[in-house]
N, C-alpha and C. Protein backbone atom coordinates (compact mmCIF):
# COMPACT_ATOMS: atom_id res chain seq x y z
N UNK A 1 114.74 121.58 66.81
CA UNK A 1 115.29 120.49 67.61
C UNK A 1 114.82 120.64 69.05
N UNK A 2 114.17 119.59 69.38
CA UNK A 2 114.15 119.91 71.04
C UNK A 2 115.44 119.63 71.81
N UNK A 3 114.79 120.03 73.35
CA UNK A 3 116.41 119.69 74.29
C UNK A 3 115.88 119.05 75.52
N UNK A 4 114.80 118.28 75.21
CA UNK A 4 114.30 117.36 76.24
C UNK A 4 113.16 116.38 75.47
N UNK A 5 112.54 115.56 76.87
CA UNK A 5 111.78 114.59 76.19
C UNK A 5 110.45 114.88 76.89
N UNK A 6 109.41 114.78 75.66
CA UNK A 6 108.09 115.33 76.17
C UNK A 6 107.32 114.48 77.03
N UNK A 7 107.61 114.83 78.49
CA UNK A 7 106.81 113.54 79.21
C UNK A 7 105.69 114.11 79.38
N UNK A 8 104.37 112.94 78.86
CA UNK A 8 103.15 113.06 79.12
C UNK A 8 103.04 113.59 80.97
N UNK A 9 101.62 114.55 80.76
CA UNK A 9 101.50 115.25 81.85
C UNK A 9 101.11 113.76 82.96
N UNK A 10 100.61 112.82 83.12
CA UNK A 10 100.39 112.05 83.53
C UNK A 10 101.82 110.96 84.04
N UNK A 11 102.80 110.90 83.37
CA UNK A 11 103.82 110.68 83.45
C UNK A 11 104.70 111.41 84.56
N UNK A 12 104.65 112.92 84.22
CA UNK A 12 105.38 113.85 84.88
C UNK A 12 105.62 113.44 86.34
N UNK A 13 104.83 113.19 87.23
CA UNK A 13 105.11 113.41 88.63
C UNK A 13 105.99 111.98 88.93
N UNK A 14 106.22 111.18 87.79
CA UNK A 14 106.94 110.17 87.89
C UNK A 14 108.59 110.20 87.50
N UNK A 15 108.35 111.36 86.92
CA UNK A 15 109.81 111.36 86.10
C UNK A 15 109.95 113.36 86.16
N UNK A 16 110.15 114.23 86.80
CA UNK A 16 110.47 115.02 86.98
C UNK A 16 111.10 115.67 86.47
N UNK A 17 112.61 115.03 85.97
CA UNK A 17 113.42 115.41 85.27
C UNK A 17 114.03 113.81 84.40
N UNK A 18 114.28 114.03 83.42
CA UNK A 18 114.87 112.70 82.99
C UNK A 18 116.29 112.84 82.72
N UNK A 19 117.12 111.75 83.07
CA UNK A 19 118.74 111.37 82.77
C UNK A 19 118.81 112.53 81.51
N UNK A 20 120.16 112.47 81.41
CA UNK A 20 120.89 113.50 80.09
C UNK A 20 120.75 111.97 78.87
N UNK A 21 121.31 110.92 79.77
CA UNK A 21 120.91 109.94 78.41
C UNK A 21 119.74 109.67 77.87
N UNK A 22 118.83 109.87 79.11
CA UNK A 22 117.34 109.29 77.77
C UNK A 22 117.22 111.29 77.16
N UNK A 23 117.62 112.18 77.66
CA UNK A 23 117.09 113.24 76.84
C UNK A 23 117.72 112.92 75.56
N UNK A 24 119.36 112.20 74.92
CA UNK A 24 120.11 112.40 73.87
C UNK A 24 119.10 111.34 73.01
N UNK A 25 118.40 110.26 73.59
CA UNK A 25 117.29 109.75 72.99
C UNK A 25 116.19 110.22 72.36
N UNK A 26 115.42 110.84 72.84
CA UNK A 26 114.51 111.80 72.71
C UNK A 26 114.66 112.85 71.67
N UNK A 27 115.86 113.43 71.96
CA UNK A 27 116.27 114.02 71.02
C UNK A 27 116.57 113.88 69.42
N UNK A 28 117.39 112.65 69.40
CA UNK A 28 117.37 112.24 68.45
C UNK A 28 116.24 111.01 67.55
N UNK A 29 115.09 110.92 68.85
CA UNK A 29 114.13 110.50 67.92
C UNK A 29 113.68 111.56 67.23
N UNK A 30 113.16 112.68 68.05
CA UNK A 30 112.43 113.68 67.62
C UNK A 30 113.31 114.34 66.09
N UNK A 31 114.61 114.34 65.98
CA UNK A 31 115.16 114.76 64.93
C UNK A 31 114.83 113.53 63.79
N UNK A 32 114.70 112.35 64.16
CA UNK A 32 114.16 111.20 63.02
C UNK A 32 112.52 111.66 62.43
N UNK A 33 111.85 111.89 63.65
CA UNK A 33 110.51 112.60 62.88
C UNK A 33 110.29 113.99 62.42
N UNK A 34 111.03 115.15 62.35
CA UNK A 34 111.07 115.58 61.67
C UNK A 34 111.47 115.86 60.39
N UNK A 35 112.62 114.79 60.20
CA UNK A 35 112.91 114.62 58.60
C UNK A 35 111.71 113.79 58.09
N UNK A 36 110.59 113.51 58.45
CA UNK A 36 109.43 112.37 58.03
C UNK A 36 109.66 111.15 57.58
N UNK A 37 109.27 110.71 56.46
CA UNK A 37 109.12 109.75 56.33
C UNK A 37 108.06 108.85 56.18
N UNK A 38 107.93 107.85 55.54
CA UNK A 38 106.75 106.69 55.75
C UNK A 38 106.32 106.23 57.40
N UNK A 39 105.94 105.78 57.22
CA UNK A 39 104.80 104.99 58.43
C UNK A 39 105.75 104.00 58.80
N UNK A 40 106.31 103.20 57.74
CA UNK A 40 107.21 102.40 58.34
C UNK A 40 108.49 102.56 59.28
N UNK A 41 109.33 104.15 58.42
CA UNK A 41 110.31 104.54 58.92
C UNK A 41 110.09 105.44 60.36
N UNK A 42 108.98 105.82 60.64
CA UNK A 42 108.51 106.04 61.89
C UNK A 42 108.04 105.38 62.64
N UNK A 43 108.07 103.89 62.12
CA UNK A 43 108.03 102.78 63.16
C UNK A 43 109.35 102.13 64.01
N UNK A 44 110.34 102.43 62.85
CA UNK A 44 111.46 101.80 63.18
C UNK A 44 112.15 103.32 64.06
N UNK A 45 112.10 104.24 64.20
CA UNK A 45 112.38 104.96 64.87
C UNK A 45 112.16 105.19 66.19
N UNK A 46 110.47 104.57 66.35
CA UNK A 46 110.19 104.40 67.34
C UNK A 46 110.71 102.88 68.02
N UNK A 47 110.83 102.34 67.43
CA UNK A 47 111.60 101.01 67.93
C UNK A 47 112.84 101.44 68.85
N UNK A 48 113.91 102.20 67.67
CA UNK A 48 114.89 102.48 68.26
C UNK A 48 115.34 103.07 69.29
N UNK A 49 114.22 104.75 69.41
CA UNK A 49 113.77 105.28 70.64
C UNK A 49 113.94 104.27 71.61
N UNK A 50 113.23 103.34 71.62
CA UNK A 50 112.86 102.17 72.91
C UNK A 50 114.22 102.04 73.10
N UNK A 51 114.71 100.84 72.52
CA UNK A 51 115.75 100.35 72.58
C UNK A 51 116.69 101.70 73.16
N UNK A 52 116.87 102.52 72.55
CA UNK A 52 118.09 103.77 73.03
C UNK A 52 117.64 104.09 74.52
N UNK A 53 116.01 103.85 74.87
CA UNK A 53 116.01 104.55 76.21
C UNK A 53 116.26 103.56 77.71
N UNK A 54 115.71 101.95 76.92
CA UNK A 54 116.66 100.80 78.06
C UNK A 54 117.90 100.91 77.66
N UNK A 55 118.95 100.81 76.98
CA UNK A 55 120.11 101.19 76.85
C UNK A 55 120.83 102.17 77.58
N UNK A 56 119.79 103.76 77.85
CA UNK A 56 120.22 104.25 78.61
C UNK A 56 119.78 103.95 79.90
N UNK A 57 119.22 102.89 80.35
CA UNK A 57 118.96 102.78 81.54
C UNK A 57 118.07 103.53 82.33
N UNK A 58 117.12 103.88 81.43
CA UNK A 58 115.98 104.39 81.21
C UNK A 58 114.64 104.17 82.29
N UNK A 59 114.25 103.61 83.15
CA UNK A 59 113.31 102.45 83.83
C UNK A 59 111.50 102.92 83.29
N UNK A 60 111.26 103.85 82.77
CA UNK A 60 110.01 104.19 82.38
C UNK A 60 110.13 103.89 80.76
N UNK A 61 111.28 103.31 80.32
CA UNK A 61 110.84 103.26 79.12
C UNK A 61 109.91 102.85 78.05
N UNK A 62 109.03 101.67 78.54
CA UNK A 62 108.25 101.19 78.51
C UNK A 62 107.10 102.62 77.65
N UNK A 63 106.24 103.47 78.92
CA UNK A 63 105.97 104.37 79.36
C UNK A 63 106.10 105.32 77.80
N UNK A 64 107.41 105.61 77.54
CA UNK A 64 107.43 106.60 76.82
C UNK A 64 107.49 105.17 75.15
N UNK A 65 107.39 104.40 75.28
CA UNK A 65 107.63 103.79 73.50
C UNK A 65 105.50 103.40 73.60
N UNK A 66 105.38 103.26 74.20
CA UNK A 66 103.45 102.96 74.08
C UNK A 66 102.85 104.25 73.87
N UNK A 67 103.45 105.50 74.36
CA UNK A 67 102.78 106.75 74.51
C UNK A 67 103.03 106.97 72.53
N UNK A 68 104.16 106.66 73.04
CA UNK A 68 104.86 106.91 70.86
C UNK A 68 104.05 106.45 70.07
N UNK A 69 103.38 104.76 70.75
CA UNK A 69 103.25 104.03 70.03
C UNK A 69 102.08 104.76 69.08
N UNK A 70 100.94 104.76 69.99
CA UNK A 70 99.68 105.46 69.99
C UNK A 70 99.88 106.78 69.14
N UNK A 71 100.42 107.47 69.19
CA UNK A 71 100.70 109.10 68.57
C UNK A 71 101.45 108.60 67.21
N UNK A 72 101.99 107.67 66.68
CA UNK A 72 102.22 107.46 65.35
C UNK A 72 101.36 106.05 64.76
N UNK A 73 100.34 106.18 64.90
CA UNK A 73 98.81 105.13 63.98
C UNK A 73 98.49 106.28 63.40
């Protein structure tokens, strides 16, 4: 299980540290991809990611669901 969210090194100097809410995001995407799954169900995970990280009020979220996007094709 991780206990943070992997911000691209390029990202980093933008986001330093991230909220406790987008980490409980992160977190629990990362626990959705390690139980695996199809292609599909790691689409919809990544969906949700998104959604969970504007929810938390997130402002890079954007940022981190395109980085996802790319790393699960």
């Amino acid at each position: 299980m991780s206990s943070a969210c992997s911000v691209p090194w390029w990202l980093r100097w933008l986001v330093p540290e991230e909220p406790s809410e987008a980490a409980f995001c992160c977190v629990t995407h990362d626990e959705s991809y390690k139980r695996g799954g199809t292609q599909e169900e790691r689409r919809i995970a990544d969906e949700i990611f998104y959604v969970c990280l504007v929810a938390a009020g997130f402002a890079l979220a954007w940022a981190y669901y395109y980085t996802r996007k790319d790393k699960s094709r």
